[in-house]
Protein backbone atom coordinates (compact mmCIF):
# COMPACT_ATOMS: atom_id res chain seq x y z
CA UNK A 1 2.90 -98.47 -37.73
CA UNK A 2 1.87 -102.09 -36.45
CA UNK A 3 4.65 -103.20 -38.12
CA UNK A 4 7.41 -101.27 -36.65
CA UNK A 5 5.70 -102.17 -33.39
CA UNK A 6 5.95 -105.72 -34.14
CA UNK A 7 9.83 -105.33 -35.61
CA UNK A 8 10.71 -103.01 -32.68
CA UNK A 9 9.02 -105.81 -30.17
CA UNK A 10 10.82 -108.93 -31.61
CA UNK A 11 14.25 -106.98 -31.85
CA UNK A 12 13.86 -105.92 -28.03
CA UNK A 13 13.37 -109.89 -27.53
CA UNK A 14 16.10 -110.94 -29.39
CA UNK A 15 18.34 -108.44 -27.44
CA UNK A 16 17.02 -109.97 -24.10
CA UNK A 17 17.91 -113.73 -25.21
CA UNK A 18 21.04 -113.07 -26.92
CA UNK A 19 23.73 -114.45 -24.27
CA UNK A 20 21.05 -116.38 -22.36
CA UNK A 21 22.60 -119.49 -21.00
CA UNK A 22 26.17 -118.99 -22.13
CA UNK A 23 29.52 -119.80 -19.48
CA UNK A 24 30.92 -116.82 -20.58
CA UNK A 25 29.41 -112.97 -20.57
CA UNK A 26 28.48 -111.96 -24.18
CA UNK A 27 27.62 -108.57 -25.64
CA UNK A 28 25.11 -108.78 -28.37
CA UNK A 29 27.10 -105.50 -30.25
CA UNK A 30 30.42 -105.68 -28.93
CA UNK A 31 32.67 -108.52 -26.39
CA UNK A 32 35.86 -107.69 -25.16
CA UNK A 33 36.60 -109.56 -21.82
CA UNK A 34 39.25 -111.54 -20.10
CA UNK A 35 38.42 -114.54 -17.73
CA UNK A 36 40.26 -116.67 -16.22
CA UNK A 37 40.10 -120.28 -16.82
CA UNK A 38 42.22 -122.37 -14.68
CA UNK A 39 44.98 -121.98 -11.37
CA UNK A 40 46.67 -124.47 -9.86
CA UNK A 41 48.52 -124.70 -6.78
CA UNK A 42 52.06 -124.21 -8.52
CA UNK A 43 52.55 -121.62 -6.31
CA UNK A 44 55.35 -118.54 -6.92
CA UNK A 45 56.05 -116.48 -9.36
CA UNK A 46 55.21 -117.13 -13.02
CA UNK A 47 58.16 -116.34 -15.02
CA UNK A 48 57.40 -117.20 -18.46
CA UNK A 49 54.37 -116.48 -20.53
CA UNK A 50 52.93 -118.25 -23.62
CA UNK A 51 50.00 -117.43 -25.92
CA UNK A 52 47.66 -119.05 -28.21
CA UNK A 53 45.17 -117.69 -30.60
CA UNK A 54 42.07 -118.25 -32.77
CA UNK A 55 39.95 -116.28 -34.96
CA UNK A 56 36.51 -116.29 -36.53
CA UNK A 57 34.34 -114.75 -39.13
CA UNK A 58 31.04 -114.58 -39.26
CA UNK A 59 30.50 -117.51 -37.10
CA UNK A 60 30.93 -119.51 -40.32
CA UNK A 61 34.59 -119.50 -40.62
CA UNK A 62 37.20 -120.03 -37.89
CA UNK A 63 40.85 -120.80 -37.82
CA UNK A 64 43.78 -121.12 -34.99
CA UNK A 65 44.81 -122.97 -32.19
CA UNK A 66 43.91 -121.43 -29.02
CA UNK A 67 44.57 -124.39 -26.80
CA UNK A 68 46.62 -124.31 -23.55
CA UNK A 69 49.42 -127.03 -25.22
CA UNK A 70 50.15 -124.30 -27.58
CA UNK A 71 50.54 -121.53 -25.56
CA UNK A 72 52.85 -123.92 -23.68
CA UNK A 73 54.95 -124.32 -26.22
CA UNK A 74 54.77 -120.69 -27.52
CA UNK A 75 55.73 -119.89 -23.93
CA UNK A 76 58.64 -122.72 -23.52
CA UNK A 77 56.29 -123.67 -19.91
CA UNK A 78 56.09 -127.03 -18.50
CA UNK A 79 54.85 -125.84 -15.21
CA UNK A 80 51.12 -123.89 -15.52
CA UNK A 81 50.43 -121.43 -12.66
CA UNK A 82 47.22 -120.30 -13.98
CA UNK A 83 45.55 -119.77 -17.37
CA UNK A 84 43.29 -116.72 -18.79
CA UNK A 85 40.94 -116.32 -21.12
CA UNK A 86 40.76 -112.91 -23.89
CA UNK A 87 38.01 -112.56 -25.97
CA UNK A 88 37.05 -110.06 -28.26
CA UNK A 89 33.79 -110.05 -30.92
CA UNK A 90 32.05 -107.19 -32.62
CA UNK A 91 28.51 -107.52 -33.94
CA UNK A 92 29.49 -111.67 -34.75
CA UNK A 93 31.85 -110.28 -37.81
CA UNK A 94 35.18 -111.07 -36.58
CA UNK A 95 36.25 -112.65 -33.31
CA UNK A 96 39.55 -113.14 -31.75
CA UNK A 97 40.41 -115.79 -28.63
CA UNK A 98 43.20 -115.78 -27.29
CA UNK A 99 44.67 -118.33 -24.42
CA UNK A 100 47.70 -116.65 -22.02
CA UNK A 101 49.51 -119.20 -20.04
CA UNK A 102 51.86 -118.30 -17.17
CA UNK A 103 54.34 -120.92 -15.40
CA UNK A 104 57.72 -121.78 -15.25
C-alpha cells in the first residue's frame, strides 16, 4: 500500500511539472493547438497560402522541414502577412508541426 502511495504521489508530480516552463501550451496525454507565430504589417488580404511540415517519434526520431522558407515556397509567397503555428502530439509517440504561411 505505501508503495502505490509513493507511485501514485510521484506520478501526480510528474503531471504537475510536465509543460512547466515551455513557450508553447503542452498536454502531458494529448496536444493539439494552433498559435500564431508572427504578423507583419503587410496589410490586406492574404491570397495565397503555403505549408510546411515536420514529424516526430518518440522524441527520438524526427524528420521534415517545417520552416517558414518552405512554406513560402510551397505557397509561391514572397510577401508574409502573418504566420501560424499547428501542433499536434499524443502521449510523446508521434508528433506532427506544421507551419501555414499566408501572403501574397
Amino acid at each position: 500500500m505505501r508503495k502505490t502511495l509513493k507511485m501514485m504521489a510521484v506520478l501526480t508530480l510528474l503531471a504537475f511539472t510536465v509543460g512547466c516552463a515551455t513557450t508553447v501550451p503542452i498536454g502531458s496525454v494529448y496536444t493539439g493547438v494552433k498559435l500564431p507565430v508572427i504578423a507583419t504589417a503587410n496589410g490586406g488580404q492574404a491570397s495565397k497560402v503555403g505549408t510546411s511540415t515536420c514529424t516526430s517519434v518518440l522524441t527520438l526520431f524526427a524528420w521534415g522541414d517545417a520552416s517558414i522558407d518552405a512554406a513560402m515556397k510551397n505557397g509561391g509567397i514572397t510577401k508574409v502577412h502573418h504566420v501560424d503555428w499547428d501542433v499536434s502530439n499524443v502521449l510523446g509517440i508521434i508528433g506532427t508541426y506544421k507551419v501555414t504561411v499566408y501572403g501574397e
